[in-house]
PDB file of N, CA and C in Angstrom:
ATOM      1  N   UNK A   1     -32.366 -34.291  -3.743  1.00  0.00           N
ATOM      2  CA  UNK A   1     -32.423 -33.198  -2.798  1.00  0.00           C
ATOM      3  C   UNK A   1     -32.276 -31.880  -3.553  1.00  0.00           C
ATOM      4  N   UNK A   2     -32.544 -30.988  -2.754  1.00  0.00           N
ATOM      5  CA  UNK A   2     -32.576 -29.444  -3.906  1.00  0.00           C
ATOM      6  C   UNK A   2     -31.489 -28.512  -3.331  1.00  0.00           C
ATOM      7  N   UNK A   3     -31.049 -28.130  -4.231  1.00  0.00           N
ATOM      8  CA  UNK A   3     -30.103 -27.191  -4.019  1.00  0.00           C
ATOM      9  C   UNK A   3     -30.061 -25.664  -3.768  1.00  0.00           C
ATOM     10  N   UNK A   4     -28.982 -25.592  -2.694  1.00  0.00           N
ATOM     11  CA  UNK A   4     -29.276 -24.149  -2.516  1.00  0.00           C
ATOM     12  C   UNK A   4     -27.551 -23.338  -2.067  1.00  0.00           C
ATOM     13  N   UNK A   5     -27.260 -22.263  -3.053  1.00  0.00           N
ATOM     14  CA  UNK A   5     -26.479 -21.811  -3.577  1.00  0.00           C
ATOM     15  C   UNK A   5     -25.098 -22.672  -3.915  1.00  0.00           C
ATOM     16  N   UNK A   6     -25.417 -23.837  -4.550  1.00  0.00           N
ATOM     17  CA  UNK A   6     -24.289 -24.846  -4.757  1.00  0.00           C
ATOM     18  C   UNK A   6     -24.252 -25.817  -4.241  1.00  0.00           C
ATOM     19  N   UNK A   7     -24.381 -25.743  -2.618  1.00  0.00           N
ATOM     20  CA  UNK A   7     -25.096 -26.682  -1.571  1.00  0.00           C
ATOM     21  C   UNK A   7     -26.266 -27.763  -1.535  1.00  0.00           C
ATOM     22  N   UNK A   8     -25.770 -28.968  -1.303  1.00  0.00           N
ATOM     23  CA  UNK A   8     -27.062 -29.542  -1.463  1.00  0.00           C
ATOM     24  C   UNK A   8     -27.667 -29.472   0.382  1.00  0.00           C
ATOM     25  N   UNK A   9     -29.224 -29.802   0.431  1.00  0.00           N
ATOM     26  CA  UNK A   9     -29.663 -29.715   1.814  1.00  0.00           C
ATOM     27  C   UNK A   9     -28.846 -30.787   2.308  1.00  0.00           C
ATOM     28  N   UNK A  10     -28.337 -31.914   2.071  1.00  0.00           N
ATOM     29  CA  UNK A  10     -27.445 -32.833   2.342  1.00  0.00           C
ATOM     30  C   UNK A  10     -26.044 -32.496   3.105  1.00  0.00           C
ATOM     31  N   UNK A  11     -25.969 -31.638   2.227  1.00  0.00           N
ATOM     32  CA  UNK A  11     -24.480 -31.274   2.850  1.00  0.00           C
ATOM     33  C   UNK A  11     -24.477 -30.247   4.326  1.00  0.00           C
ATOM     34  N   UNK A  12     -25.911 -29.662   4.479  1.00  0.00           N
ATOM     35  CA  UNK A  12     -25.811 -28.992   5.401  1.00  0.00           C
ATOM     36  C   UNK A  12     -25.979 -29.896   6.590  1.00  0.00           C
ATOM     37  N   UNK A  13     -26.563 -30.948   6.494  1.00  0.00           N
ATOM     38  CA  UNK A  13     -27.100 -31.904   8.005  1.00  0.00           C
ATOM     39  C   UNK A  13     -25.223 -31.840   8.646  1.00  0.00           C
ATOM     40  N   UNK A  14     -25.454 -32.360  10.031  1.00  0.00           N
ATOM     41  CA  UNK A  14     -24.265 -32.118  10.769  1.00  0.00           C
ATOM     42  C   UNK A  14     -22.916 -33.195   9.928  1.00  0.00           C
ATOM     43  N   UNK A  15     -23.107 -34.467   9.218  1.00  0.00           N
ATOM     44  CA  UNK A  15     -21.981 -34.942   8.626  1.00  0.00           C
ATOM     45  C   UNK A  15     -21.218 -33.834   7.823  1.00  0.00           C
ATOM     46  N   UNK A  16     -22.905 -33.617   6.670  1.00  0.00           N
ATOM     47  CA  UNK A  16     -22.179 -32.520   5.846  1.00  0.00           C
ATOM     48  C   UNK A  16     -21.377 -31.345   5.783  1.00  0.00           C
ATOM     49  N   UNK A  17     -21.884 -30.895   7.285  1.00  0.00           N
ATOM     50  CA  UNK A  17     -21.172 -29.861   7.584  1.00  0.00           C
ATOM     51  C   UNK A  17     -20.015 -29.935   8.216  1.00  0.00           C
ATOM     52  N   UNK A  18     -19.586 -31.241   8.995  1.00  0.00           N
ATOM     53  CA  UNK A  18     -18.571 -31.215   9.151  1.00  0.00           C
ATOM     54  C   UNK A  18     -17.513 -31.563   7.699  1.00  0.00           C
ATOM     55  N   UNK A  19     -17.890 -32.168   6.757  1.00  0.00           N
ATOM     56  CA  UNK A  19     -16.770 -32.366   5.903  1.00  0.00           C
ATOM     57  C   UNK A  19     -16.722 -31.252   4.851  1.00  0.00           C
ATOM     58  N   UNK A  20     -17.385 -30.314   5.144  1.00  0.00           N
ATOM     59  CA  UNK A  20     -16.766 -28.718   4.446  1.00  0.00           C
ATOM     60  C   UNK A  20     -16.158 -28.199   5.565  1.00  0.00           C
ATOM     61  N   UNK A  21     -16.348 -28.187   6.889  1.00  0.00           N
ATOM     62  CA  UNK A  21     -15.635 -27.542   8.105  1.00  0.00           C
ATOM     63  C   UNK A  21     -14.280 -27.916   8.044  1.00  0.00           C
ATOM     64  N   UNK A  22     -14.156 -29.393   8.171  1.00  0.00           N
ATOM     65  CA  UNK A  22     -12.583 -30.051   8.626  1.00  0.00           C
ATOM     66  C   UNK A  22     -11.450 -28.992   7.353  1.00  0.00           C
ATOM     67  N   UNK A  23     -11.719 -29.613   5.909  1.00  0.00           N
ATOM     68  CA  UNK A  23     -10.693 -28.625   5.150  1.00  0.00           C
ATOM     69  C   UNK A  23     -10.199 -27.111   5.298  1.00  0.00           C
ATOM     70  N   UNK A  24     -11.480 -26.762   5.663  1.00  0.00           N
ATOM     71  CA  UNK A  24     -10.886 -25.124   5.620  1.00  0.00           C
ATOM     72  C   UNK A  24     -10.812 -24.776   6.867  1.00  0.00           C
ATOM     73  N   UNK A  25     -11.202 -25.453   7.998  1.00  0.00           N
ATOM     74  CA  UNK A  25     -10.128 -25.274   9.111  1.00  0.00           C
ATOM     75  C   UNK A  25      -8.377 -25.786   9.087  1.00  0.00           C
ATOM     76  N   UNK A  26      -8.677 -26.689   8.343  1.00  0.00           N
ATOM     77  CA  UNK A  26      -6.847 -27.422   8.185  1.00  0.00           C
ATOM     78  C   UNK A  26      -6.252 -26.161   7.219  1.00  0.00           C
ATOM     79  N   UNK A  27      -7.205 -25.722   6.307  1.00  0.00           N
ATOM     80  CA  UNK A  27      -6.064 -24.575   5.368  1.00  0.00           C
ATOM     81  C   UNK A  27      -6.189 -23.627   6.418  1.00  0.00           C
ATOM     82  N   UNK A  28      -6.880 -23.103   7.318  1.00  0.00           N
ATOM     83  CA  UNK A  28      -6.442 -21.872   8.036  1.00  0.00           C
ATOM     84  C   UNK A  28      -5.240 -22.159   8.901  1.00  0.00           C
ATOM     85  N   UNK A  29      -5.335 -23.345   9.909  1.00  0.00           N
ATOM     86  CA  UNK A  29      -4.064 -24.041  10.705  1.00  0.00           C
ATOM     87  C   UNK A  29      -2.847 -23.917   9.989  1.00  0.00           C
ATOM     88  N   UNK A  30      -3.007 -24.194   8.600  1.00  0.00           N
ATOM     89  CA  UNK A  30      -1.782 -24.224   7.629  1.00  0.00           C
ATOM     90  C   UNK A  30      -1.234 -22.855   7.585  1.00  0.00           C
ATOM     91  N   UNK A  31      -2.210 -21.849   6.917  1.00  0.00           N
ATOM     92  CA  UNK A  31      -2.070 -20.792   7.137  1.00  0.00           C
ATOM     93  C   UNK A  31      -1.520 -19.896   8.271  1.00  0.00           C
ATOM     94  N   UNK A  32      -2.268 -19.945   9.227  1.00  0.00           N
ATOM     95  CA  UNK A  32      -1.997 -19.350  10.817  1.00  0.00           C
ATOM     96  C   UNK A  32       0.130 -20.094  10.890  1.00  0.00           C
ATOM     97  N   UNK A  33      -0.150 -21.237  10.913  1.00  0.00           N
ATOM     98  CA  UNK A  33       1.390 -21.975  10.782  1.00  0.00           C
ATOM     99  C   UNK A  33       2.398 -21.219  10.399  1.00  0.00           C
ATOM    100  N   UNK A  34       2.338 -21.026   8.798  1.00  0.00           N
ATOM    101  CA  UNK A  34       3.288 -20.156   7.858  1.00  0.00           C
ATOM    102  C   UNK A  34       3.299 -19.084   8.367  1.00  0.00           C
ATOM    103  N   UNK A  35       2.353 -18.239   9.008  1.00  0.00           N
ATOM    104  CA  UNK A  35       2.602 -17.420   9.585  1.00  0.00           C
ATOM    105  C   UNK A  35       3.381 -17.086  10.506  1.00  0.00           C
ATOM    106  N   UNK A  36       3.237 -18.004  11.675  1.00  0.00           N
ATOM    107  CA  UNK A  36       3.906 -17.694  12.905  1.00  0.00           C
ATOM    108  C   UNK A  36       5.227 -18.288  12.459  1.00  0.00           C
ATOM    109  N   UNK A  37       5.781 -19.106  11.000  1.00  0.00           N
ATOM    110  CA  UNK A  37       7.057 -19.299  10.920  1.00  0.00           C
ATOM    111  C   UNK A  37       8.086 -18.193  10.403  1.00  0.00           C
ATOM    112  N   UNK A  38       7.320 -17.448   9.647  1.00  0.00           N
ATOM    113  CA  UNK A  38       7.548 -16.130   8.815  1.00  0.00           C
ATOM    114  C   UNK A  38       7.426 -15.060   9.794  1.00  0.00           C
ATOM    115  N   UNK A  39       7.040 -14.724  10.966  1.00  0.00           N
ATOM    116  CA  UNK A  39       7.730 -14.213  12.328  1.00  0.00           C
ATOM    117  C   UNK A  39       8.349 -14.609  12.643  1.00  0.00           C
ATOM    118  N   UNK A  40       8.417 -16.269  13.045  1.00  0.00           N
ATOM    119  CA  UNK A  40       9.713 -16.291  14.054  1.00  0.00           C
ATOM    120  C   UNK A  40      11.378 -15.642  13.270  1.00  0.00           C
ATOM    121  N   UNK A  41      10.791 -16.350  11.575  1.00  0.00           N
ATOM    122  CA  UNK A  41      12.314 -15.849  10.893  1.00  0.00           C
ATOM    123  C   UNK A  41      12.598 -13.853  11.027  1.00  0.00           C
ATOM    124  N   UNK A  42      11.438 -13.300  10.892  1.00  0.00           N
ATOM    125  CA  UNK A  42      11.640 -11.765  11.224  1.00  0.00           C
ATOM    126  C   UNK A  42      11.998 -11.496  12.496  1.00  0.00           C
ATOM    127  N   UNK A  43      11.704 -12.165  13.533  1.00  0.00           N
ATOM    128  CA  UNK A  43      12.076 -11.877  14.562  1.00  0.00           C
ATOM    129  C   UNK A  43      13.668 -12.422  15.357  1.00  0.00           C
ATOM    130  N   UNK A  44      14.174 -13.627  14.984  1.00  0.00           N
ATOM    131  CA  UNK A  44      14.719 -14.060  14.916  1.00  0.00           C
ATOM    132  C   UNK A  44      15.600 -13.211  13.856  1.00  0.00           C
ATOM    133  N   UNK A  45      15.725 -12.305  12.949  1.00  0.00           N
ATOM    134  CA  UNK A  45      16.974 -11.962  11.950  1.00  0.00           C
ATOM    135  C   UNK A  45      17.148 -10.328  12.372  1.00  0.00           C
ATOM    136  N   UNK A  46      15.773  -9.707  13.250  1.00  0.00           N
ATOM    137  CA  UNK A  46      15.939  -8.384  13.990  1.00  0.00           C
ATOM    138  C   UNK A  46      17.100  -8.048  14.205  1.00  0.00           C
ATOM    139  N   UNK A  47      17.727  -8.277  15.259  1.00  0.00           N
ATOM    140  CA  UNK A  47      18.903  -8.206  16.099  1.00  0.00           C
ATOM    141  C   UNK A  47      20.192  -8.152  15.083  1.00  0.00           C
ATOM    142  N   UNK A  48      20.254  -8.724  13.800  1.00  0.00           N
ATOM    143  CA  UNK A  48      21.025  -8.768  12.873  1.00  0.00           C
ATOM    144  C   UNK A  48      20.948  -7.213  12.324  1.00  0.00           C
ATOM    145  N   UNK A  49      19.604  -7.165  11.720  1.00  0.00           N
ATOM    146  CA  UNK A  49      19.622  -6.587  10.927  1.00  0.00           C
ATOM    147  C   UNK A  49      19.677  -4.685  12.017  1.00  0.00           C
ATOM    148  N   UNK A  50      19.630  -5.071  13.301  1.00  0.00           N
ATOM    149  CA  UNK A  50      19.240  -3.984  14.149  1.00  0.00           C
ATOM    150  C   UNK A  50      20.508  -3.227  14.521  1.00  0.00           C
ATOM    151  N   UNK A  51      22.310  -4.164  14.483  1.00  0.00           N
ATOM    152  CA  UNK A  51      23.171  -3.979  14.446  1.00  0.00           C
ATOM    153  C   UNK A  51      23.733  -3.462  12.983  1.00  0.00           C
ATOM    154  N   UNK A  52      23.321  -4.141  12.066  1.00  0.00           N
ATOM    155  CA  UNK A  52      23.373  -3.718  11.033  1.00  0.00           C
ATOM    156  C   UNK A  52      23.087  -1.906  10.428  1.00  0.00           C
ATOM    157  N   UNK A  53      21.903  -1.542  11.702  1.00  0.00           N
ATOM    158  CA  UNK A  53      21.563  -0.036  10.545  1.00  0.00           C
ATOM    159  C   UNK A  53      22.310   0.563  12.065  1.00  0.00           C
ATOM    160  N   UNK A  54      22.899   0.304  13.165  1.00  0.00           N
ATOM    161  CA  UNK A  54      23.854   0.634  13.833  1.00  0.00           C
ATOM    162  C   UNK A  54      24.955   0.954  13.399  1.00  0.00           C
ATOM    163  N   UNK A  55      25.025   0.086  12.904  1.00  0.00           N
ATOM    164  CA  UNK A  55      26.437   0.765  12.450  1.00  0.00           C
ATOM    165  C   UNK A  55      26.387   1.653  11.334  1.00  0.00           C
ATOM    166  N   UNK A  56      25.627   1.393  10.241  1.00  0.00           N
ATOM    167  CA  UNK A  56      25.782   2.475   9.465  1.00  0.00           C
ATOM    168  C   UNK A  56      25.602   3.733   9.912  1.00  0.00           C
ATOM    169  N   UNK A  57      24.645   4.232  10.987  1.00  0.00           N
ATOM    170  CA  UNK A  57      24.657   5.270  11.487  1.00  0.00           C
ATOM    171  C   UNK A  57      25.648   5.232  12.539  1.00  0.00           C
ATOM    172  N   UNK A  58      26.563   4.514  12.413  1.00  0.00           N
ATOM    173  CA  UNK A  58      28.305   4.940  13.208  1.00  0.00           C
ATOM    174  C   UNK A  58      28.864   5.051  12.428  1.00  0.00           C
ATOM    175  N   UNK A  59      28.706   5.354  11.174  1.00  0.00           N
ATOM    176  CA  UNK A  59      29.892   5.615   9.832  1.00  0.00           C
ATOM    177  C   UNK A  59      30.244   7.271  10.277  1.00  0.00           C
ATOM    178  N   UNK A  60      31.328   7.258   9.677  1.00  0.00           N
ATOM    179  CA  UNK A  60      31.294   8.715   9.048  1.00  0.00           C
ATOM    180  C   UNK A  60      31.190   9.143   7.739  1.00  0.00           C
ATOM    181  N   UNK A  61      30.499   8.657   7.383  1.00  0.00           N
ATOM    182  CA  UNK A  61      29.937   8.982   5.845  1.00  0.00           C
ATOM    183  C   UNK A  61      28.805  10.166   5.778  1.00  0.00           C
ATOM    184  N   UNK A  62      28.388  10.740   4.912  1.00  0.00           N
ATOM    185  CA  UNK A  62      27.830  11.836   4.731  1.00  0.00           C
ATOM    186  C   UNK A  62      26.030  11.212   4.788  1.00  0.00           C
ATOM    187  N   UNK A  63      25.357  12.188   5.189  1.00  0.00           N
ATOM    188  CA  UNK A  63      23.805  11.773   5.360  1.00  0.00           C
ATOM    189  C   UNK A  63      23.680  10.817   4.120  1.00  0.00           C
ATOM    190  N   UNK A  64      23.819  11.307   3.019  1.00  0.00           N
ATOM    191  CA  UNK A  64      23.622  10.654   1.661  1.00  0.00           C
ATOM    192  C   UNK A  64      23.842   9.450   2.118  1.00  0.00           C
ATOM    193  N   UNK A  65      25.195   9.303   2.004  1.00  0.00           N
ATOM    194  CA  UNK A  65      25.720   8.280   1.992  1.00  0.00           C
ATOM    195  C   UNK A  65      25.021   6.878   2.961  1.00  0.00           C
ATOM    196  N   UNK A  66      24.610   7.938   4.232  1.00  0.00           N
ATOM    197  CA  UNK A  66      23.782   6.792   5.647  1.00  0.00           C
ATOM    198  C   UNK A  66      22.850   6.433   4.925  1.00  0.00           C
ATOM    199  N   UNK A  67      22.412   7.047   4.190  1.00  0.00           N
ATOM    200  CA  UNK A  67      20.640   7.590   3.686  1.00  0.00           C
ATOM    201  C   UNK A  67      20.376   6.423   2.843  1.00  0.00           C
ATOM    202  N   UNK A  68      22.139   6.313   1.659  1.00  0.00           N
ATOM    203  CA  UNK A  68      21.641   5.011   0.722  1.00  0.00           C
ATOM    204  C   UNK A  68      22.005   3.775   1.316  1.00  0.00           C
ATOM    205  N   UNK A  69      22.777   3.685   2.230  1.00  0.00           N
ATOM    206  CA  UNK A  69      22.945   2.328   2.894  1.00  0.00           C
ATOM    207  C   UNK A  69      21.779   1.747   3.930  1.00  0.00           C
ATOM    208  N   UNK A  70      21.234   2.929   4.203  1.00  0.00           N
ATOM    209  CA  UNK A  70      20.255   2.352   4.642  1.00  0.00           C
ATOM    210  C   UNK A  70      18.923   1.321   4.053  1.00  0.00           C
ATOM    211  N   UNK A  71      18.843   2.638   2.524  1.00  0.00           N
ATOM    212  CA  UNK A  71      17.659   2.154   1.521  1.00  0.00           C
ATOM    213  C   UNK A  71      18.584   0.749   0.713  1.00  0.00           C
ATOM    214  N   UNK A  72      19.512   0.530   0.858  1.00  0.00           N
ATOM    215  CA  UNK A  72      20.104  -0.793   0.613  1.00  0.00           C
ATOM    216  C   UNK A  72      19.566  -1.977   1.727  1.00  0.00           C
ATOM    217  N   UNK A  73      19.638  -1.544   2.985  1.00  0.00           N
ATOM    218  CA  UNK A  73      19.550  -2.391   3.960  1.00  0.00           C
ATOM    219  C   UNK A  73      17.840  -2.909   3.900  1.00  0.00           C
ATOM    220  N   UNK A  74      17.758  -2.024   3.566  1.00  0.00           N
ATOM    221  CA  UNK A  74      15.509  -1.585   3.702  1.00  0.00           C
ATOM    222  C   UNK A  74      14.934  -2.854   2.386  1.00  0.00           C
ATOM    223  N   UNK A  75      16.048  -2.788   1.272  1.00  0.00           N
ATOM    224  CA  UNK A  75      15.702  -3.354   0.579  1.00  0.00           C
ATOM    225  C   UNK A  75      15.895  -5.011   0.678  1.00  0.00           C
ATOM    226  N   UNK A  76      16.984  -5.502   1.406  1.00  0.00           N
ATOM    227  CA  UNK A  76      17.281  -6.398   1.997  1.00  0.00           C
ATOM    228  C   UNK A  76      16.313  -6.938   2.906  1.00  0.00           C
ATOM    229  N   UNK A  77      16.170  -6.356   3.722  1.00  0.00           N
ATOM    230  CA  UNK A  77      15.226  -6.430   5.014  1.00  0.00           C
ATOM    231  C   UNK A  77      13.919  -5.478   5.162  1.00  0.00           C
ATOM    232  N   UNK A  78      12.891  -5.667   4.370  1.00  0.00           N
ATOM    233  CA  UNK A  78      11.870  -4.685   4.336  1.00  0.00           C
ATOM    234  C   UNK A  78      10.912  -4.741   6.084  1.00  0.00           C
ATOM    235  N   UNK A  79      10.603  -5.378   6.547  1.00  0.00           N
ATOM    236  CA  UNK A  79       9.781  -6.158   7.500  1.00  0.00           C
ATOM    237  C   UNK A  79      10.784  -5.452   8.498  1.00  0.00           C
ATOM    238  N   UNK A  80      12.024  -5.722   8.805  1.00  0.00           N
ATOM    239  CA  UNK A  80      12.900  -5.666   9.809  1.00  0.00           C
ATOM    240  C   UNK A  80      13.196  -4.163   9.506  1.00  0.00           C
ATOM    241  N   UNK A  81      13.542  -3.438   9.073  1.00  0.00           N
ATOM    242  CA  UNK A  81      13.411  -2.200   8.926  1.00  0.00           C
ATOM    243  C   UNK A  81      12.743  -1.542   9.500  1.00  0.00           C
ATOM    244  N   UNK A  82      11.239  -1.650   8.955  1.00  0.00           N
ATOM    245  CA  UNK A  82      10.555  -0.654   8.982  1.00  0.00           C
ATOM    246  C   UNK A  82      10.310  -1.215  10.477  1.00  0.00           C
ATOM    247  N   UNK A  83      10.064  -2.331  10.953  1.00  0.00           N
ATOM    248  CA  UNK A  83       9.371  -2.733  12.409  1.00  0.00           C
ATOM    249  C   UNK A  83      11.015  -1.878  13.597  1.00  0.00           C
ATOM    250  N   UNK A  84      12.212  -1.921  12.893  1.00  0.00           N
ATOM    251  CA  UNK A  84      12.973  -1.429  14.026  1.00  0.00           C
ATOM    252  C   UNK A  84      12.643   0.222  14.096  1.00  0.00           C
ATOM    253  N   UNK A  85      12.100   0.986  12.432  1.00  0.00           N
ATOM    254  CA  UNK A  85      11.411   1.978  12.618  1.00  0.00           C
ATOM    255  C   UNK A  85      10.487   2.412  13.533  1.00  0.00           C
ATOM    256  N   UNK A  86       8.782   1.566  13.357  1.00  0.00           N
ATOM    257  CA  UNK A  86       8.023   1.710  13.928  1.00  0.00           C
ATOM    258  C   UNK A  86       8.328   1.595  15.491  1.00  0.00           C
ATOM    259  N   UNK A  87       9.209   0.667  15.960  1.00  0.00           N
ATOM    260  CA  UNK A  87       9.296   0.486  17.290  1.00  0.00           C
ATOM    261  C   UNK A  87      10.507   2.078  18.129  1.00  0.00           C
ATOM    262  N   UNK A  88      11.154   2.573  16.915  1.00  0.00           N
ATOM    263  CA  UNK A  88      11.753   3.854  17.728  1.00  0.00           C
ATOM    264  C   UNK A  88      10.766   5.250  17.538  1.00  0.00           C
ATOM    265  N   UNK A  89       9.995   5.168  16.905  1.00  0.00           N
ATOM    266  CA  UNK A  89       9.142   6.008  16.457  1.00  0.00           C
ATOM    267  C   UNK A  89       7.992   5.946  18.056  1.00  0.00           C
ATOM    268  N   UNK A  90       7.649   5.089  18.380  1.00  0.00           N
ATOM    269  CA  UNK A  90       7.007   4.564  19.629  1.00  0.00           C
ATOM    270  C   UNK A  90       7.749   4.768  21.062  1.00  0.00           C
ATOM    271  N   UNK A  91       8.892   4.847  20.890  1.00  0.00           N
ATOM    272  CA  UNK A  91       9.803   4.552  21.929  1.00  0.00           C
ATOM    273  C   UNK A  91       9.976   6.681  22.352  1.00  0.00           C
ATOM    274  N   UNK A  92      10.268   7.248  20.783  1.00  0.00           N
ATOM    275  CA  UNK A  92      10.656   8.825  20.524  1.00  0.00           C
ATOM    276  C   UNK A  92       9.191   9.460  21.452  1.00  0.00           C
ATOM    277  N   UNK A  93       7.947   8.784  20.818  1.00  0.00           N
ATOM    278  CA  UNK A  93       6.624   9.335  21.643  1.00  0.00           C
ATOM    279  C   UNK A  93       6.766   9.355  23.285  1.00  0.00           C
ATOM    280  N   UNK A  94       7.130   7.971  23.697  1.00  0.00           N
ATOM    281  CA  UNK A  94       7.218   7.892  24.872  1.00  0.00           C
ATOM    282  C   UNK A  94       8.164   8.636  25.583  1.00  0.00           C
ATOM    283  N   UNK A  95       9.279   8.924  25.247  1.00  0.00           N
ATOM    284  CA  UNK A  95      10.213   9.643  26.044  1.00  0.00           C
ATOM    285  C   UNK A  95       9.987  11.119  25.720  1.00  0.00           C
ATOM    286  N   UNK A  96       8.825  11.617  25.027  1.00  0.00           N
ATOM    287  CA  UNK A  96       8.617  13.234  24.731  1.00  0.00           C
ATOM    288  C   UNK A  96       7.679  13.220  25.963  1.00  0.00           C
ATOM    289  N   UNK A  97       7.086  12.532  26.610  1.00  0.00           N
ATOM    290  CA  UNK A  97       5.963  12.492  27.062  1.00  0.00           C
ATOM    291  C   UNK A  97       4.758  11.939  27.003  1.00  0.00           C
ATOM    292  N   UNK A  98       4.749  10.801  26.287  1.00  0.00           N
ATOM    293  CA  UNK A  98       3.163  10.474  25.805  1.00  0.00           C
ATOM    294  C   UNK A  98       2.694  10.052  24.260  1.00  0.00           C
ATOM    295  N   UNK A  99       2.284   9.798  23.790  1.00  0.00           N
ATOM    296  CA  UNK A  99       1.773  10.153  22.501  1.00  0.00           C
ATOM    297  C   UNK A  99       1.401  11.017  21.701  1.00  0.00           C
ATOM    298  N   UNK A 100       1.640  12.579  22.551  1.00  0.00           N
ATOM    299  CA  UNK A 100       1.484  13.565  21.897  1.00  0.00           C
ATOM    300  C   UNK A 100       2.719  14.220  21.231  1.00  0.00           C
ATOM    301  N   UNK A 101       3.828  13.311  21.503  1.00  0.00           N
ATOM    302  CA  UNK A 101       4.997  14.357  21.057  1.00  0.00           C
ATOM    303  C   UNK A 101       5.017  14.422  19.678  1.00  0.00           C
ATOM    304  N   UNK A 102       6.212  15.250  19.258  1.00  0.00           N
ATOM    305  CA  UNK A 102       6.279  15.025  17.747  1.00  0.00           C
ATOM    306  C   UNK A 102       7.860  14.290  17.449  1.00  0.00           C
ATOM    307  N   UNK A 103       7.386  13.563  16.488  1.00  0.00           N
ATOM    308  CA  UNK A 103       8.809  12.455  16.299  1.00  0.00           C
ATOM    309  C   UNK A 103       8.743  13.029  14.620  1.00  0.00           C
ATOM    310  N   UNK A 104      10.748  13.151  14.744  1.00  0.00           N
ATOM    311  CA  UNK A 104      10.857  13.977  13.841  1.00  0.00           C
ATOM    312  C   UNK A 104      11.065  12.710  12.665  1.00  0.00           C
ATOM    313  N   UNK A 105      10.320  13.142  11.045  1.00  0.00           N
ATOM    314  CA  UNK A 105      10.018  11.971  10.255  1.00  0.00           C
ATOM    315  C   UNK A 105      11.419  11.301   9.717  1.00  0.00           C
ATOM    316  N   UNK A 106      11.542   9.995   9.811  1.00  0.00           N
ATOM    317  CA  UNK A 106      12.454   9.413   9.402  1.00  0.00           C
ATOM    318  C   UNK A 106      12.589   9.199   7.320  1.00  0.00           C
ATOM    319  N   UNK A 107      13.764   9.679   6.614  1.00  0.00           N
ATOM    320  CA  UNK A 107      13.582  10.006   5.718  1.00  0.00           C
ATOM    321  C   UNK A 107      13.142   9.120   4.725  1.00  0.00           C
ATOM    322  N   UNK A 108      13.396   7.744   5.154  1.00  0.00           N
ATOM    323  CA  UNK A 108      12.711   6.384   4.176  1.00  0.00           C
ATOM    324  C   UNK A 108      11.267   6.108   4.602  1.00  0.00           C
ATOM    325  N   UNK A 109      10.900   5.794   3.933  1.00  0.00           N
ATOM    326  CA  UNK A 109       9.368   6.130   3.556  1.00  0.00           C
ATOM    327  C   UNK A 109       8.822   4.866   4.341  1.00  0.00           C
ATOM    328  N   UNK A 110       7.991   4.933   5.651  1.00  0.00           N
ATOM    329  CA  UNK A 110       7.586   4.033   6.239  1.00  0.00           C
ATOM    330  C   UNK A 110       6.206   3.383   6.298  1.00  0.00           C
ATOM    331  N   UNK A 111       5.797   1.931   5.892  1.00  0.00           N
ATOM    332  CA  UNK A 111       4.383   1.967   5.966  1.00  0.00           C
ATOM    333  C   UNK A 111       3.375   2.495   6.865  1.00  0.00           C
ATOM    334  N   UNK A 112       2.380   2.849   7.551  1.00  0.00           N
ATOM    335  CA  UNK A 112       1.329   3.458   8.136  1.00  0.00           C
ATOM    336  C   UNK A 112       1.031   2.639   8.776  1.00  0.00           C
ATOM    337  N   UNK A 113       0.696   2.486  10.134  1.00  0.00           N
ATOM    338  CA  UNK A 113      -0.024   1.926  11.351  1.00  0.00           C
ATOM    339  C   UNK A 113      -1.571   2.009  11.597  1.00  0.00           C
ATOM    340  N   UNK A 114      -2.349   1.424  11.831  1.00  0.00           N
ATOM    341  CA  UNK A 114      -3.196   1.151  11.823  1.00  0.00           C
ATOM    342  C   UNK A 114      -3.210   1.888  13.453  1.00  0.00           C
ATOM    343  N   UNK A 115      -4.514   2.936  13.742  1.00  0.00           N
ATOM    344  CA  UNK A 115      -4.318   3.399  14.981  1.00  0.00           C
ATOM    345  C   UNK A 115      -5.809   2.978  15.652  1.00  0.00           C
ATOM    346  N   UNK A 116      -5.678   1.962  16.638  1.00  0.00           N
ATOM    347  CA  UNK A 116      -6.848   1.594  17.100  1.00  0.00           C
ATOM    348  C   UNK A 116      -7.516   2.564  18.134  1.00  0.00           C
ATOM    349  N   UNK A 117      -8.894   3.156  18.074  1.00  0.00           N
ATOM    350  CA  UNK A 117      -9.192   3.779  19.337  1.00  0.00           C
ATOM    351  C   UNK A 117      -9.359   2.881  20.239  1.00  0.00           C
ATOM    352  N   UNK A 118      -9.156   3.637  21.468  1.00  0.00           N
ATOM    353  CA  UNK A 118      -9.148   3.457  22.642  1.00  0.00           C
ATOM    354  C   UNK A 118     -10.691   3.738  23.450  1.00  0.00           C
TER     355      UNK A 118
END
C-alpha cells in the first residue's frame, strides 16, 4: 500500500482509524483527569489559603511587612493567590458599578486574564 505522510492508506480505512483514535483519546481522558484533580486540590486548599492572607492583613505589621508575607504566601500558593486576587478584583468592579470601575492595583504582580468579547 502507499504511503501518505507516514500513514499507510491502511491505516486510514475505519479499523485503522479507530486504532490511532482509541490512544489519543485515552491520553486526552488522562489528561482532562489530572486536570480536574489539580482543581479539585486548588479548590479544595482556597479556603486555607483565603484565611491565611486574612489574617495577615489583620496584622499590625507595617505594609512592608503585609507586603512580604504575602509574597511568602504567593510563593507557597501561586494558583490560590492570584485566583483569590482575580476573584476580588471582579467582585471591586462589581460593587463600583459594573465593569467600568477602577480597581485600585494590587501590589504583587498578578497574571493577566484573558478578556473574552461579548
Amino acid at each position: 500500500m502507499s504511503e501518505m505522510g507516514g500513514l499507510s492508506l491502511m491505516s486510514l480505512e475505519p479499523d485503522g482509524l479507530e486504532n490511532i483514535l482509541t490512544p489519543l483519546l485515552t491520553q486526552v481522558f488522562d489528561l482532562v483527569r489530572q486536570l480536574l484533580q489539580a482543581i479539585e486540590q486548588i479548590l479544595a486548599s482556597l479556603g486555607t489559603v483565603f484565611d491565611d492572607l486574612t489574617a495577615i492583613l489583620n496584622q499590625n505589621g507595617t505594609i512592608e511587612e503585609q507586603t512580604q508575607a504575602i509574597t511568602e504566601l504567593r510563593n507557597r500558593s501561586p494558583v490560590e493567590v492570584d485566583t483569590i486576587f482575580y476573584i476580588a478584583s471582579q467582585l471591586g468592579k462589581t460593587l463600583q458599578g459594573g465593569n467600568g470601575g477602577v480597581v485600585p492595583s494590587v501590589p504583587i504582580p498578578t497574571p493577566t486574564t484573558p478578556q473574552v468579547p461579548v
